[in-house]
N, C-alpha and C. Protein backbone atom coordinates (compact mmCIF):
# COMPACT_ATOMS: atom_id res chain seq x y z
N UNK A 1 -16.19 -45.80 -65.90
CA UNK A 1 -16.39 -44.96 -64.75
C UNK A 1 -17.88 -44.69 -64.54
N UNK A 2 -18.51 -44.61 -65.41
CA UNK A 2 -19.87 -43.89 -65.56
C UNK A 2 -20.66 -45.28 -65.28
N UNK A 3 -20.24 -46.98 -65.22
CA UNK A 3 -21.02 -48.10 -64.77
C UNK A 3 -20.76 -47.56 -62.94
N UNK A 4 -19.68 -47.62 -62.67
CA UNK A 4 -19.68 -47.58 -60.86
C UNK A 4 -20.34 -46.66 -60.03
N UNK A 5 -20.16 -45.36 -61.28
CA UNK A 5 -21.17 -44.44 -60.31
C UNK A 5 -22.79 -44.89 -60.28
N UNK A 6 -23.14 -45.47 -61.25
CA UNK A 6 -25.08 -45.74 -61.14
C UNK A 6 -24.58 -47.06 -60.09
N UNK A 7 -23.47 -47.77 -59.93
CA UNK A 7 -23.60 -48.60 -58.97
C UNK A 7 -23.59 -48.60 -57.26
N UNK A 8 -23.08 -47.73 -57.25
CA UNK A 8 -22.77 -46.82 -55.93
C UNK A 8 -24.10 -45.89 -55.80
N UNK A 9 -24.60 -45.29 -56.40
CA UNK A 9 -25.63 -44.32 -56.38
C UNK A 9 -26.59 -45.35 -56.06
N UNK A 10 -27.20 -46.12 -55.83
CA UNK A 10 -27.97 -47.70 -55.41
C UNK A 10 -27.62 -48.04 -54.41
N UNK A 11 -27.73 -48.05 -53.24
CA UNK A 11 -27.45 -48.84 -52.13
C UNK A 11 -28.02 -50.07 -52.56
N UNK A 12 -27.03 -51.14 -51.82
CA UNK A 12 -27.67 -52.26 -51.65
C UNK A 12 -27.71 -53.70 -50.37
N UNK A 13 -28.20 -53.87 -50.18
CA UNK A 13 -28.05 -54.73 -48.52
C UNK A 13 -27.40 -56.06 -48.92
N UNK A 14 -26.98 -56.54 -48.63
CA UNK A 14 -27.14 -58.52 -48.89
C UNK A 14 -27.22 -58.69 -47.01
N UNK A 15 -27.87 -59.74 -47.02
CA UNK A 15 -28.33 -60.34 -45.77
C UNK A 15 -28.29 -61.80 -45.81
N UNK A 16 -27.40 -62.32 -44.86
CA UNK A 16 -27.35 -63.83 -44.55
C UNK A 16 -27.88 -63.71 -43.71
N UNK A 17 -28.61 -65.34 -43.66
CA UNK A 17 -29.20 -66.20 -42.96
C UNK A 17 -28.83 -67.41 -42.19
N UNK A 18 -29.29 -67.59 -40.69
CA UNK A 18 -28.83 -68.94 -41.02
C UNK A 18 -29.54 -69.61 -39.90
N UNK A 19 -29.54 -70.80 -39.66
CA UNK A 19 -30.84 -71.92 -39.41
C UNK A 19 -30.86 -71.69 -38.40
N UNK A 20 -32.02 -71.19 -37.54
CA UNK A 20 -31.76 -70.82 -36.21
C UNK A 20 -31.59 -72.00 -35.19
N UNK A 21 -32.21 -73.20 -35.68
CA UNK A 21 -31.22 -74.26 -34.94
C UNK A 21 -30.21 -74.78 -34.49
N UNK A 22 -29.43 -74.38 -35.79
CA UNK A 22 -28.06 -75.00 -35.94
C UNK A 22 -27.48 -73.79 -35.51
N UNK A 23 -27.57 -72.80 -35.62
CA UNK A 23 -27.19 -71.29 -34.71
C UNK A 23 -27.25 -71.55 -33.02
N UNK A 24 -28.59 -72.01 -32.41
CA UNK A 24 -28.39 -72.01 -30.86
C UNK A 24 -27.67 -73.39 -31.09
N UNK A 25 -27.40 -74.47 -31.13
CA UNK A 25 -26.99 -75.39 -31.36
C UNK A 25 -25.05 -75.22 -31.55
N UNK A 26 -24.52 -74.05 -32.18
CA UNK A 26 -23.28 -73.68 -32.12
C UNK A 26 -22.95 -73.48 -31.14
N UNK A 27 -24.17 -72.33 -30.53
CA UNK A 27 -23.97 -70.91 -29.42
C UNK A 27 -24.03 -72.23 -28.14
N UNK A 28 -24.66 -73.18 -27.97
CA UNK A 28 -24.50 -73.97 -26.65
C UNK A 28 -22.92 -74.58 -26.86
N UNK A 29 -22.74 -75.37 -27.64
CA UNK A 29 -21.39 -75.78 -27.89
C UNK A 29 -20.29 -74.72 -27.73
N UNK A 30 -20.40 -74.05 -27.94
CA UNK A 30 -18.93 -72.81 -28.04
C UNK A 30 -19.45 -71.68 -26.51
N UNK A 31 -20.79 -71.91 -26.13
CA UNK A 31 -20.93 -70.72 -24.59
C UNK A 31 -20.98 -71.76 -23.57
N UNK A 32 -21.73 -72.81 -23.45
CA UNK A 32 -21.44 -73.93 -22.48
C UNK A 32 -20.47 -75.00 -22.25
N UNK A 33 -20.43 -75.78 -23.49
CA UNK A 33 -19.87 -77.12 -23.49
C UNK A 33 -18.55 -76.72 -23.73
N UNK A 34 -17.90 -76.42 -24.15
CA UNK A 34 -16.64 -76.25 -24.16
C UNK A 34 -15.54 -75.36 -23.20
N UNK A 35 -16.66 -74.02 -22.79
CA UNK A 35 -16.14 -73.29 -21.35
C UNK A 35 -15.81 -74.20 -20.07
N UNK A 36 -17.39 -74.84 -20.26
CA UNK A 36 -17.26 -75.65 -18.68
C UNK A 36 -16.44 -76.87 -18.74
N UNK A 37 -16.15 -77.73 -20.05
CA UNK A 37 -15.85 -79.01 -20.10
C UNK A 37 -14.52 -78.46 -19.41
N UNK A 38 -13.85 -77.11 -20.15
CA UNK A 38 -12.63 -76.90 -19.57
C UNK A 38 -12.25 -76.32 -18.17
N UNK A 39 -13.58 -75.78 -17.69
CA UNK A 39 -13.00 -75.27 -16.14
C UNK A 39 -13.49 -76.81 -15.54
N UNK A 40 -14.22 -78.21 -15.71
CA UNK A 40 -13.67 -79.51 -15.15
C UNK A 40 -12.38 -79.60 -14.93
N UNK A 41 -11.84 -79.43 -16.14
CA UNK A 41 -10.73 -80.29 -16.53
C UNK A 41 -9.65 -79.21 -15.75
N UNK A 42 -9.78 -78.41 -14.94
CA UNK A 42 -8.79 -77.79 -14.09
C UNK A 42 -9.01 -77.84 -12.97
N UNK A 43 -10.18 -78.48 -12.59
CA UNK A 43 -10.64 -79.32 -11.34
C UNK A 43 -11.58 -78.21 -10.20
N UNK A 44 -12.09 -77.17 -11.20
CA UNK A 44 -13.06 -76.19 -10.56
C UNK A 44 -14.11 -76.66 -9.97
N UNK A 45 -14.47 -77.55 -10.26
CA UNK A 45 -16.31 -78.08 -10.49
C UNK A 45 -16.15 -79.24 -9.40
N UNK A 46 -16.65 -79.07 -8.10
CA UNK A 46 -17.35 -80.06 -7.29
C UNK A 46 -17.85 -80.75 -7.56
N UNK A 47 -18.08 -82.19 -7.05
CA UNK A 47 -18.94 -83.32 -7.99
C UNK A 47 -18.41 -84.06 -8.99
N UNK A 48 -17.33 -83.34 -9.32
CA UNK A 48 -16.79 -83.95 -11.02
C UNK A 48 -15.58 -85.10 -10.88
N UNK A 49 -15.56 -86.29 -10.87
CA UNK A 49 -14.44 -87.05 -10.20
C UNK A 49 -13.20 -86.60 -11.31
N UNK A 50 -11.81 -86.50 -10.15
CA UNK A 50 -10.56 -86.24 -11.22
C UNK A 50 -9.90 -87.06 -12.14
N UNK A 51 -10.18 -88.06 -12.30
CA UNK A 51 -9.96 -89.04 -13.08
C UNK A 51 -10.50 -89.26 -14.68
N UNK A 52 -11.31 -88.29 -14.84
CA UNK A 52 -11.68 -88.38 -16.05
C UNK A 52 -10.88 -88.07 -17.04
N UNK A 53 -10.71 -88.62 -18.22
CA UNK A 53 -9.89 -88.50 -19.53
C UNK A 53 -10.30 -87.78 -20.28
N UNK A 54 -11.18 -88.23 -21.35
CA UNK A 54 -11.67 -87.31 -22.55
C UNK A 54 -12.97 -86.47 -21.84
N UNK A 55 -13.15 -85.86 -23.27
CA UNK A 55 -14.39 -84.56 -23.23
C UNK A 55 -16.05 -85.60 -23.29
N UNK A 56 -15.45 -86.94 -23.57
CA UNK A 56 -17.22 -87.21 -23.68
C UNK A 56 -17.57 -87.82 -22.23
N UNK A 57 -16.54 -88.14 -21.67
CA UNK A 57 -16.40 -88.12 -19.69
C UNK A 57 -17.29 -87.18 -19.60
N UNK A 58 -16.63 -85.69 -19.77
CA UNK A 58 -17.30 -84.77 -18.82
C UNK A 58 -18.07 -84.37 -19.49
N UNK A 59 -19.02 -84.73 -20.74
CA UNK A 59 -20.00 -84.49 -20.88
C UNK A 59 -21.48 -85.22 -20.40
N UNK A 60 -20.57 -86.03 -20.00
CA UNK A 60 -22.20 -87.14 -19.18
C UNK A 60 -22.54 -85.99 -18.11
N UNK A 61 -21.80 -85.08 -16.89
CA UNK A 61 -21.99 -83.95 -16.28
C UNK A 61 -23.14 -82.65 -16.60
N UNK A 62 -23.25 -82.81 -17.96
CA UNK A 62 -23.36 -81.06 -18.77
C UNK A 62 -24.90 -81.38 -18.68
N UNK A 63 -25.19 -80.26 -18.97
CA UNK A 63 -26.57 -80.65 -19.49
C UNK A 63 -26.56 -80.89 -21.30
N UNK A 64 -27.57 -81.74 -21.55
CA UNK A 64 -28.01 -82.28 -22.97
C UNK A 64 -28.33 -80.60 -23.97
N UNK A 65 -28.41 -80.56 -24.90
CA UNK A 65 -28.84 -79.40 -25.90
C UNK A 65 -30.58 -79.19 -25.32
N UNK A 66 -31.14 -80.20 -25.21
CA UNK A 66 -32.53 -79.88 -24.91
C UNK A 66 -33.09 -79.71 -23.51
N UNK A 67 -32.20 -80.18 -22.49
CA UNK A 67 -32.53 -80.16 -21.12
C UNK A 67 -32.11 -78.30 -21.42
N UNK A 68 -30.76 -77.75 -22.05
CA UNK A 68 -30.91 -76.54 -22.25
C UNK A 68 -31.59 -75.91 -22.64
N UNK A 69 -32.37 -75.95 -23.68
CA UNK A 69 -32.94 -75.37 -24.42
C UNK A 69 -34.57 -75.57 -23.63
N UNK A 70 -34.76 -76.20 -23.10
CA UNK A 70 -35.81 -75.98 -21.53
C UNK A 70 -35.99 -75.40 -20.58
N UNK A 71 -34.22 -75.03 -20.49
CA UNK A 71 -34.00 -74.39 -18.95
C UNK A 71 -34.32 -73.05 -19.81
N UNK A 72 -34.19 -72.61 -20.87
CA UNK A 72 -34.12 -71.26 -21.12
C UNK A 72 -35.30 -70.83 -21.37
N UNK A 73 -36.02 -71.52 -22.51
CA UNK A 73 -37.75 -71.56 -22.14
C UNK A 73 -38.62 -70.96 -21.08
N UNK A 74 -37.64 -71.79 -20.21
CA UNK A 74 -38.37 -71.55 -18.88
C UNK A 74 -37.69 -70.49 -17.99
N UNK A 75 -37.01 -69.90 -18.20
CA UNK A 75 -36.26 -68.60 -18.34
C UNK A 75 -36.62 -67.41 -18.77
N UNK A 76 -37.13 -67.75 -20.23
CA UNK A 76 -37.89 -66.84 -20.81
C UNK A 76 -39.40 -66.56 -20.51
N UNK A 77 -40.18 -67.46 -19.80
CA UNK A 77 -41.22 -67.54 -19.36
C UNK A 77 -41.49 -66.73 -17.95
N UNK A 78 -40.65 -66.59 -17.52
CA UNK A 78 -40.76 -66.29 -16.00
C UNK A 78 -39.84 -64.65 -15.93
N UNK A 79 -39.36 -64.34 -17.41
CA UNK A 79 -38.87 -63.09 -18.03
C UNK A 79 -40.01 -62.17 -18.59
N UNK A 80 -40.66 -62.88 -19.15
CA UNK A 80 -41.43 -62.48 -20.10
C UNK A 80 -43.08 -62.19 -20.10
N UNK A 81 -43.57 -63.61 -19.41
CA UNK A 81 -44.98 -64.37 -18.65
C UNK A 81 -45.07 -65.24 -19.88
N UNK A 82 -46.54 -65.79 -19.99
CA UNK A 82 -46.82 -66.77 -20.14
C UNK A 82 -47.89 -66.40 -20.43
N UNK A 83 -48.61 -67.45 -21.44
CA UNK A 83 -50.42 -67.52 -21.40
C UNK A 83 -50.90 -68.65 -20.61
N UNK A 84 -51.66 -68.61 -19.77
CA UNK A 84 -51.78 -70.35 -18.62
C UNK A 84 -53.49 -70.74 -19.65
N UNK A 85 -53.04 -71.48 -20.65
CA UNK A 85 -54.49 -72.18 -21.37
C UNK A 85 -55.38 -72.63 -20.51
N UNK A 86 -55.43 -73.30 -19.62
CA UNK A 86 -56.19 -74.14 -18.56
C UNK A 86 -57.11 -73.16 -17.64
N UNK A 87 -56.48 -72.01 -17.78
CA UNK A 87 -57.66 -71.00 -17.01
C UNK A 87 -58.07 -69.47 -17.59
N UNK A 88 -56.98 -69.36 -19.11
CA UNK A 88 -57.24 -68.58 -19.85
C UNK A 88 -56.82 -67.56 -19.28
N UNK A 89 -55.34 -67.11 -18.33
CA UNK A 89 -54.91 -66.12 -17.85
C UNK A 89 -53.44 -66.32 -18.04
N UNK A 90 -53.31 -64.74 -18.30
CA UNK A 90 -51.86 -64.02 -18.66
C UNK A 90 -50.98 -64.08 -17.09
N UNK A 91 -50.15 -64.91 -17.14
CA UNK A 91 -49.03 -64.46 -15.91
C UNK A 91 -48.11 -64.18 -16.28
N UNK A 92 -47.81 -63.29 -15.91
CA UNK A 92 -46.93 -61.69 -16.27
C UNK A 92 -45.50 -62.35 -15.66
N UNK A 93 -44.47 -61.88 -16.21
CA UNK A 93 -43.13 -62.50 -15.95
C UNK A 93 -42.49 -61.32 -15.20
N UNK A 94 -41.36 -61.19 -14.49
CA UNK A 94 -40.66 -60.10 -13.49
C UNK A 94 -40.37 -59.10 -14.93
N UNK A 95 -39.95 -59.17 -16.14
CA UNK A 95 -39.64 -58.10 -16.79
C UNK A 95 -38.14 -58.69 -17.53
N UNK A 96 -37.82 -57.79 -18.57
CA UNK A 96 -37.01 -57.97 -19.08
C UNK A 96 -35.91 -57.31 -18.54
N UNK A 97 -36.00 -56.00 -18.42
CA UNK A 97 -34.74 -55.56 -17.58
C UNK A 97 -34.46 -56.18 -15.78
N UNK A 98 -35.17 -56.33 -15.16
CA UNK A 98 -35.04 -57.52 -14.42
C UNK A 98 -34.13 -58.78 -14.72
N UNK A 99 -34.47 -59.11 -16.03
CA UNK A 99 -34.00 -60.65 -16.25
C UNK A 99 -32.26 -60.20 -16.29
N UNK A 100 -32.32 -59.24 -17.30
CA UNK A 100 -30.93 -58.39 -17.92
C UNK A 100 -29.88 -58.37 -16.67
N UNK A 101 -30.67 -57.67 -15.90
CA UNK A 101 -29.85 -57.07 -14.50
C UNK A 101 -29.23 -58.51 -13.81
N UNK A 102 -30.32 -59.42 -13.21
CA UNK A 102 -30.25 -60.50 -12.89
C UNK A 102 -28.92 -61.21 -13.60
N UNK A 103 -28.71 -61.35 -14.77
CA UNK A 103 -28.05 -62.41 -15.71
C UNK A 103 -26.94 -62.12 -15.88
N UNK A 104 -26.65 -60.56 -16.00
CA UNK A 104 -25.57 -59.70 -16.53
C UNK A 104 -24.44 -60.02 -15.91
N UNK A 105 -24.03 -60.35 -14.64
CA UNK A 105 -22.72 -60.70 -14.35
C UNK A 105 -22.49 -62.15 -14.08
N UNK A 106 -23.41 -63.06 -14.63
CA UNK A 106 -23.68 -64.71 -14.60
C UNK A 106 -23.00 -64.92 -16.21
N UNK A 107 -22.05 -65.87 -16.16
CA UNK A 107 -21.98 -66.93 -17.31
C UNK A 107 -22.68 -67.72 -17.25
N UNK A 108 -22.56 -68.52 -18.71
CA UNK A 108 -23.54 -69.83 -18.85
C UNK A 108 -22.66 -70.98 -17.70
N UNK A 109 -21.47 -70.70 -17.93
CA UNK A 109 -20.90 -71.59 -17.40
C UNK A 109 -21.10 -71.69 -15.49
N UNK A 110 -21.35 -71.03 -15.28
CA UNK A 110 -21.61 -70.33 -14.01
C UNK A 110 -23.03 -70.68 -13.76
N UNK A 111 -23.94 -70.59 -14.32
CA UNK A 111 -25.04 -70.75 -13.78
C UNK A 111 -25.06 -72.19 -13.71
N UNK A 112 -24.55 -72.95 -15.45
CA UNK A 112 -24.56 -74.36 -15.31
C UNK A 112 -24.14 -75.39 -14.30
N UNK A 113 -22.97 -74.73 -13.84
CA UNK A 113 -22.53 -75.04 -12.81
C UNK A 113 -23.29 -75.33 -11.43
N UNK A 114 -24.19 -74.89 -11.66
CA UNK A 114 -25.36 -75.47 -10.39
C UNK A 114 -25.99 -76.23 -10.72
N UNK A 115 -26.09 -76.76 -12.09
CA UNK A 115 -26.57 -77.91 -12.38
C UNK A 115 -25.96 -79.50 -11.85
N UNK A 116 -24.79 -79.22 -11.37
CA UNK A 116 -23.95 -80.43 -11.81
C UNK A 116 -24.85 -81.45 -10.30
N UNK A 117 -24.70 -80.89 -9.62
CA UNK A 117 -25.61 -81.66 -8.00
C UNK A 117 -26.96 -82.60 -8.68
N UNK A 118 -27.36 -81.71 -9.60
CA UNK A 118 -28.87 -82.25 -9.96
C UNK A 118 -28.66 -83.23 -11.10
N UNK A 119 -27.84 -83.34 -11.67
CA UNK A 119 -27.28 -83.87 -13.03
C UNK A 119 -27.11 -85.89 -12.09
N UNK A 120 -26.10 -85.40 -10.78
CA UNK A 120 -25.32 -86.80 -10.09
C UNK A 120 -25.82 -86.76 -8.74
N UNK A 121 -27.11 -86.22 -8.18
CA UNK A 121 -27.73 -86.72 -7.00
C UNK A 121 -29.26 -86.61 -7.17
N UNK A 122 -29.92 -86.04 -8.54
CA UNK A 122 -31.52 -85.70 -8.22
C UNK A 122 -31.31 -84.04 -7.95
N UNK A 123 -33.40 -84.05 -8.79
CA UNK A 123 -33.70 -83.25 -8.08
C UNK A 123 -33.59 -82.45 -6.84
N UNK A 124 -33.87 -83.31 -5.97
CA UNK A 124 -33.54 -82.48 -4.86
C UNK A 124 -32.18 -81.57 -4.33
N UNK A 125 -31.27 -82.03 -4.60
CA UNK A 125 -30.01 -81.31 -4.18
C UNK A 125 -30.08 -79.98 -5.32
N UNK A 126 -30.61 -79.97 -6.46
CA UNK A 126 -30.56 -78.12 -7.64
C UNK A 126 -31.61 -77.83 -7.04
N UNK A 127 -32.85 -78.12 -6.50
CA UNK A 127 -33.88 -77.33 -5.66
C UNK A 127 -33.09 -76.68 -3.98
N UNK A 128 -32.36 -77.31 -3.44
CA UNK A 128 -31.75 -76.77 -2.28
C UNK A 128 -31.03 -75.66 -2.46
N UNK A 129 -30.06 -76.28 -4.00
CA UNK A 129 -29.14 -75.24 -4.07
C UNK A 129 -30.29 -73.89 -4.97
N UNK A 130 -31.02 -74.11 -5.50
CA UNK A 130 -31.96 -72.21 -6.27
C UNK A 130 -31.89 -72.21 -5.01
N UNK A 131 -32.25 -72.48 -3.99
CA UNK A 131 -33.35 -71.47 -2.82
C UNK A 131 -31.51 -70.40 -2.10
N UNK A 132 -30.73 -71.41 -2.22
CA UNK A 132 -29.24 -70.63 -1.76
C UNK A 132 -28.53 -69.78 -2.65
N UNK A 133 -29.16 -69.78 -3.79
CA UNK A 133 -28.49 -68.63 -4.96
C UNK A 133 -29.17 -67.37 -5.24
């Protein structure tokens, strides 16, 4: 009895870790790729021909892990600001609660979803569609 109490009288933390790669790397697979592969496959998504079979079909559609991991970058940049090296000035981003407000009733799947035009016609058709969202 008298070991548990000096053990208890000690707090103690344990803390896992884990690779923050392979962490966003889950979080795209299980918040994008698998939400949206499945609202395709119920024939939500414009652009997406119905004929497709498996999941690696409708992943030619999606965006790649790194075309993501760009878009958010650049997400976070325009959240946050930026340092511009080339002229040695701070451009200031709209804010974080801005971004919050903005995002808060958007899924990934939802926003991705405006990708799909730009993914199977170009640039130009996801530049038409930001200026309409």
């Amino acid at each position: 009895a008298g070991a548990n109490r000096q053990l208890s009288a000690t707090p103690r933390m344990i803390t896992l870790g884990r690779d923050p790669l392979q962490r966003s790397y889950s979080s795209y697979q299980y918040n994008y790729v698998t939400p949206t592969i499945e609202t395709m496959k119920k024939g939500k998504v414009r652009h997406i021909p119905k004929n497709l079979t498996t999941d690696a079909e409708y992943k030619e559609y999606l965006l790649t892990f790194e075309e993501m991991i760009k878009a958010e970058l650049e997400q976070l940049r325009k959240c946050l600001g930026y340092w511009r090296s080339e002229d040695n000035v701070f451009v200031p981003g709209f804010g974080a609660n801005a971004t919050k407000m903005h995002w808060k009733a958007k899924s990934w799947v939802t926003n991705a979803m405006r990708e799909y035009p730009s993914r199977l016609y170009g640039d130009n058709v996801s530049s038409s569609n930001e200026k309409s969202h």
